[in-house]
Structure formats: structure tokens, C-alpha cells
Protein backbone atom coordinates (compact mmCIF):
# COMPACT_ATOMS: atom_id res chain seq x y z
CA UNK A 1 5.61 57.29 -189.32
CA UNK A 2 5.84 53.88 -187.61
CA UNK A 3 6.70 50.99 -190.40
CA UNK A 4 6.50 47.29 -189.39
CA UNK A 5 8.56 44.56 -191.21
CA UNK A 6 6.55 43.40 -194.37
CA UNK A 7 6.31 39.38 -192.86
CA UNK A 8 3.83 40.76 -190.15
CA UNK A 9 1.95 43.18 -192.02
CA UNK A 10 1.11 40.73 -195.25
CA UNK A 11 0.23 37.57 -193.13
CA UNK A 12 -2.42 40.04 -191.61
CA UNK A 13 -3.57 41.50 -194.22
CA UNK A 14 -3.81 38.15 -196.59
CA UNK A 15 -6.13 36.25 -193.55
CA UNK A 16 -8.05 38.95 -193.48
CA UNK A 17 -8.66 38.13 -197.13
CA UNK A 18 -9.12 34.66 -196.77
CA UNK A 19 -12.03 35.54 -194.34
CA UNK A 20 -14.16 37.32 -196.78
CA UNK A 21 -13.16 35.31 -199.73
CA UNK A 22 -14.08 32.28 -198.20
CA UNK A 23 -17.79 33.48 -196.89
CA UNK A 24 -18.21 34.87 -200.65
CA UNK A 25 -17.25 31.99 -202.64
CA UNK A 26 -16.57 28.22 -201.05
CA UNK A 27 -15.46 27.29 -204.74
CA UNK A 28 -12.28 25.10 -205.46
CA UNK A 29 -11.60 27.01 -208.01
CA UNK A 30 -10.69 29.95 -205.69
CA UNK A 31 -9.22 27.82 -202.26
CA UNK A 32 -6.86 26.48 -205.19
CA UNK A 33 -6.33 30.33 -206.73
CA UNK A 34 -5.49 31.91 -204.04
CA UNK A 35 -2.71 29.31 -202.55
CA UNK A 36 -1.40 29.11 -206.06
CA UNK A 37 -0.59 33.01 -205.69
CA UNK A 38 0.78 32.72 -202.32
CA UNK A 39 3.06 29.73 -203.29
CA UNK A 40 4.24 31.22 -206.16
CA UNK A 41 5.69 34.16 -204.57
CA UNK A 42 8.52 31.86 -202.32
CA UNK A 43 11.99 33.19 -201.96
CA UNK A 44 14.80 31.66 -200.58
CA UNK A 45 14.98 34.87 -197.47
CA UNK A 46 10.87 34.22 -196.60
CA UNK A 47 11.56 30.50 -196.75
CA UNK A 48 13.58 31.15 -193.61
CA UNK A 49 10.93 33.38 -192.14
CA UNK A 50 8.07 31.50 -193.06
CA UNK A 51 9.44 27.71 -192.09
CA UNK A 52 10.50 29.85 -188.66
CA UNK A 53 7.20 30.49 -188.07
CA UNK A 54 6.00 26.88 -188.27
CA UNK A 55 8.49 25.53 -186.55
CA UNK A 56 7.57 27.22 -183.47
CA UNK A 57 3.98 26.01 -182.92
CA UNK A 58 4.25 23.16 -181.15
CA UNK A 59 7.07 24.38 -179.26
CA UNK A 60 5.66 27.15 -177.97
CA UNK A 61 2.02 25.52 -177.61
CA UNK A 62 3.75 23.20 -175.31
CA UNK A 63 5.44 25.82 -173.38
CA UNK A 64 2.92 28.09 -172.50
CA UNK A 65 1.07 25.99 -169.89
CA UNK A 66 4.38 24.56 -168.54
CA UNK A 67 5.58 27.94 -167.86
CA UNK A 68 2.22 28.72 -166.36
CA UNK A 69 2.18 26.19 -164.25
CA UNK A 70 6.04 26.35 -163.21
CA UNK A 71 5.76 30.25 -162.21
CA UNK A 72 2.03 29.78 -160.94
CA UNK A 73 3.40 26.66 -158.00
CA UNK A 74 6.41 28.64 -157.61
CA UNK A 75 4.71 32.16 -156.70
CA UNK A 76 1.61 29.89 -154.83
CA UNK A 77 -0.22 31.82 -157.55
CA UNK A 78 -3.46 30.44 -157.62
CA UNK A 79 -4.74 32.49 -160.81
CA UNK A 80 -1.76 31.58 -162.94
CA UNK A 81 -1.71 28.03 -162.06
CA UNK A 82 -5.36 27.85 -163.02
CA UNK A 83 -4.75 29.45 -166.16
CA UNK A 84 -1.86 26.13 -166.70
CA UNK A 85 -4.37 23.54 -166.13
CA UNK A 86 -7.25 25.36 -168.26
CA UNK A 87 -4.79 25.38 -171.30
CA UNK A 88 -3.60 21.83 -170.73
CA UNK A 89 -7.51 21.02 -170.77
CA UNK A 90 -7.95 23.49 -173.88
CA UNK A 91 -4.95 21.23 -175.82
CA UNK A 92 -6.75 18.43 -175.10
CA UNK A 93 -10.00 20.19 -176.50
CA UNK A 94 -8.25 21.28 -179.90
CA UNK A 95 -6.34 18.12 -180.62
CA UNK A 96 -9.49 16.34 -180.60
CA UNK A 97 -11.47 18.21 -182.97
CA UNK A 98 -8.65 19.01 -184.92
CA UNK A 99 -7.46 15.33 -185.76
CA UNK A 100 -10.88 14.21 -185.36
CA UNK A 101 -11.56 16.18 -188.30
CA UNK A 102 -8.65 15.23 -190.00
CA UNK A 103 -9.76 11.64 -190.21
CA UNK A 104 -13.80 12.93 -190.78
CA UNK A 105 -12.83 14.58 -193.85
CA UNK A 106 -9.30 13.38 -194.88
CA UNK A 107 -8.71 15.67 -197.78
CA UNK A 108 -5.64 15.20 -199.74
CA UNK A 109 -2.86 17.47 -199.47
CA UNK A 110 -2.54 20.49 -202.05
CA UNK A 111 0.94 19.65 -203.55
CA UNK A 112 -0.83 16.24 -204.21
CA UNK A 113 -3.66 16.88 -206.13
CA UNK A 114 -2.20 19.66 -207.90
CA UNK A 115 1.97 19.41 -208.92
CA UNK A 116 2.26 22.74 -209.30
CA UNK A 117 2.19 23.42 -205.97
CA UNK A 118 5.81 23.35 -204.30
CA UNK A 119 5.76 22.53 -200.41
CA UNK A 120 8.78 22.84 -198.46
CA UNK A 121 7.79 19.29 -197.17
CA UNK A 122 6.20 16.18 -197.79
CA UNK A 123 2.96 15.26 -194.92
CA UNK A 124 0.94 12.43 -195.06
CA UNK A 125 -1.72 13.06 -193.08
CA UNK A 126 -4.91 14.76 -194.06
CA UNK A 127 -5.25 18.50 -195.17
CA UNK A 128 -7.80 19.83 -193.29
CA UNK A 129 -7.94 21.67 -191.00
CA UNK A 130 -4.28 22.98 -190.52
CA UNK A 131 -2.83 21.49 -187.40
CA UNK A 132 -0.16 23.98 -186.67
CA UNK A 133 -3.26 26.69 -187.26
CA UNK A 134 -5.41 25.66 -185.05
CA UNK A 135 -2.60 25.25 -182.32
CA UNK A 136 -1.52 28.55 -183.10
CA UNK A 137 -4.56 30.42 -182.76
CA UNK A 138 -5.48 28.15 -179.47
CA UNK A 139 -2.36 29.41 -177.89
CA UNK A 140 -2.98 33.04 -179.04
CA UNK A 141 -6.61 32.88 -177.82
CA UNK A 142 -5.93 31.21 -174.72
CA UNK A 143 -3.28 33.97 -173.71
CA UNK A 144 -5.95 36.63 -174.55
CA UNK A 145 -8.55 35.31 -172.64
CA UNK A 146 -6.28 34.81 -169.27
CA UNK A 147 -4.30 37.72 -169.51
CA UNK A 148 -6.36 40.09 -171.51
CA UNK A 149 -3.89 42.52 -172.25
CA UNK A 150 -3.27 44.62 -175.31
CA UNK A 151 0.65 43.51 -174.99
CA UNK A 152 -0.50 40.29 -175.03
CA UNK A 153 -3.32 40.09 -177.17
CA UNK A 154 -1.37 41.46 -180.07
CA UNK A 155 1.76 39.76 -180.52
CA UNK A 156 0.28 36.85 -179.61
CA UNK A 157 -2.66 37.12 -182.85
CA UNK A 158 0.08 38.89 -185.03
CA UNK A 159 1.89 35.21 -184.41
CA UNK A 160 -0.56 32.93 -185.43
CA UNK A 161 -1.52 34.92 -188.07
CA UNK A 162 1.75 34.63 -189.30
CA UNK A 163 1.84 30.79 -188.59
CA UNK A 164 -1.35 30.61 -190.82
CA UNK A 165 -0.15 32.49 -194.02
CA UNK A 166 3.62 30.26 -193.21
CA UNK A 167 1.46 27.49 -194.13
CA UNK A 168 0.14 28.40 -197.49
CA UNK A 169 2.94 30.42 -198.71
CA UNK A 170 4.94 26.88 -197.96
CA UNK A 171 2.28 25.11 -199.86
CA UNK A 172 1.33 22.84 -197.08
CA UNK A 173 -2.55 23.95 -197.16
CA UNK A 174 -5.59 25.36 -198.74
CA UNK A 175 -6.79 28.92 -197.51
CA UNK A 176 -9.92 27.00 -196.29
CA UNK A 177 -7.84 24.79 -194.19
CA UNK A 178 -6.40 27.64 -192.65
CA UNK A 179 -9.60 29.20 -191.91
CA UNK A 180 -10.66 26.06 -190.04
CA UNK A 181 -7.89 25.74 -187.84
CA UNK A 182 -8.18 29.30 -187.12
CA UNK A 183 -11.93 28.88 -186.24
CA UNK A 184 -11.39 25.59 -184.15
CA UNK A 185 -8.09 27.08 -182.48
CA UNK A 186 -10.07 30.09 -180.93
CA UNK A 187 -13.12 27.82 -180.11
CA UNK A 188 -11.38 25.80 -178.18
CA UNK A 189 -9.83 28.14 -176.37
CA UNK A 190 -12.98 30.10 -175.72
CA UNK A 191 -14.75 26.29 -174.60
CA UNK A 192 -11.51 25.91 -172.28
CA UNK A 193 -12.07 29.57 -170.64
CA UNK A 194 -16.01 28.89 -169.89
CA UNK A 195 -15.25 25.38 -168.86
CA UNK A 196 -12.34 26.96 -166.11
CA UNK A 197 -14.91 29.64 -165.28
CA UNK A 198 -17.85 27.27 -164.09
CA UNK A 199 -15.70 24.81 -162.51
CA UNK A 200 -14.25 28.30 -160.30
CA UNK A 201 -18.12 29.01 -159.64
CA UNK A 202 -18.97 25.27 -158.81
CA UNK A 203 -15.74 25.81 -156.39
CA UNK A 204 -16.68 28.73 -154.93
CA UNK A 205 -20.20 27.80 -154.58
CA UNK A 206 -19.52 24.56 -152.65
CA UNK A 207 -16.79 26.28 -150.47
CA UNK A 208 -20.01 28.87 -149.35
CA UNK A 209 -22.07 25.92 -148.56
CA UNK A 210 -19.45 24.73 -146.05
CA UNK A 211 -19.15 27.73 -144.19
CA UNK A 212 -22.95 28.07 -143.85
């Protein structure tokens, strides 16, 4: 039988808890619980892992559309060049509403309110929602919606899933943090993906006009 490495299958399996915990019970008591579990179980090998996984949000966030873009000009691909500027636009989307919210809400860090809690670095901005979760699932829901393959669609949601657990198990945020940027990230990709399609269809409708 098939076995997967345990820092994919866990991350999967712990949002999936984090989903149903957090529509049962929006206590503090439990957002606190539940991180305190995660932290607690750092070692110095999933340290590696798990600060990996962070790391690469905003890297690879950044290169997706440049990519898109580069190989959509350079193969006069019209699709894939679309699909460049809609997640440039979709960027701009999430960034809003996730710093917006930020500074709405500005709740304190974990490690902050409760010393118990050991990040593997210091922030001071505002907890919620998790930045590098939110950019995370954008990118993964972005790629899904333009190139809705299963080769695509599931590396790219077994990624941000593991970006999301990276950033409890490093004690930077509360599961309901996580949960937020995970919600926002995927809205704002879906917002970007209807936004592309009607401008296409206000295209394509003026372009009939013309001819008539």
C-alpha cells in the first residue's frame, strides 16, 4: 500500500479538524487548546520542515503570475497570459482584505498573550487572519480554478495546507486565524476568477457588436 510522508498527511488531517472544531465551539478556551497541542509537539527535524513551508509563500505567490505571464507573452498564449493578470488582480484582492482585517481586528499575537507558547519568531503585526494562509490558499485556489487539473489541484491544496498547520505548529497563530486566511485566500481567488470571466464576456460581447 501507498504511504505518504507523515508532514503531508497530519497538516491535512489537523485542518480538517480545525474546520469542525471551529463551527462547534468559537471558544478561546479551545483556539488556545488546540495550538497549545500543536506547539508543544516541535522538534528540531519538523522545525526545518515546517519553517520550509513558510518560507515559501510569498515566494512562490509572487512567482506564479510572473511565470504565467512570462510563458503566456512568450507562447502568444492568450489563455495563460489572462490567467497572469487575473492572479495579479486576485493578490491585489487578498492583500486588501487580509491586512485590512489585520488592522479591523488587530488581535495580539499568541506567544504574547500566553508565554507558553514558543514561536520560532517574533511578529509585530496583528494575528488575525494568517497572512502567509491566506496567500497560500489564494495561490492554491487560483491554480485550481485556471488549470483545473487533478495534478494541479492537489499538490497545490496539499501545500497550503501544509503552510497553514507550519503556522501553528511554529506558534505564530491561533487555529481560528488559520481558518480565516484559508477562507479569505480561496475567496479571493474565486472573486478574481468571476471578475476575469465577465470582463472575457464584456470582451467578447463588444468584439460581436463590431462585426455586426
Amino acid at each position: 500500500m501507498k504511504t505518504y510522508p507523515i508532514y503531508i498527511i497530519r497538516p491535512v488531517a489537523i485542518l480538517v479538524i480545525i474546520v469542525f472544531s471551529s463551527l462547534c465551539c468559537c471558544a478561546q478556551n479551545t483556539d488556545i487548546d488546540l495550538l497549545r497541542d500543536l506547539n508543544r509537539q516541535r522538534t528540531a527535524s519538523m522545525d526545518k520542515v515546517m519553517t520550509g513551508f513558510t518560507n515559501s509563500v510569498y515566494p512562490i505567490a509572487g512567482l506564479v503570475p510572473v511565470t504565467e505571464l512570462i510563458v503566456g507573452y512568450a507562447k502568444h498564449d492568450k489563455k495563460i497570459t489572462d490567467n497572469g493578470w487575473q492572479t495579479i488582480a486576485g493578490l491585489g484582492v487578498n492583500t486588501i482584505l487580509t491586512f485590512g482585517l489585520k488592522d479591523i481586528v488587530n488581535r495580539t499575537r499568541p506567544y504574547v498573550t500566553y508565554t507558553d507558547i514558543k514561536p520560532y519568531r517574533h511578529n509585530t503585526d496583528a494575528s488575525f487572519p494568517s497572512g502567509h494562509t491566506s496567500y497560500s490558499f489564494y495561490t492554491a485556489g487560483s491554480l485550481s480554478l485556471c488549470y483545473p487539473k487533478w495534478y494541479v489541484i492537489v499538490p497545490s491544496y496539499l501545500w497550503a495546507a501544509s503552510v497553514g498547520y507550519s503556522r501553528m505548529y511554529l506558534g505564530m497563530h491561533y487555529p481560528t486565524d488559520v481558518l480565516a486566511g484559508a477562507v479569505i485566500g480561496t475567496g479571493s481567488a474565486w472573486l478574481a476568477y468571476q471578475g476575469n470571466k465577465w470582463l472575457q464576456h464584456c470582451k467578447s460581447k463588444r468584439a460581436a457588436l463590431k462585426q455586426e
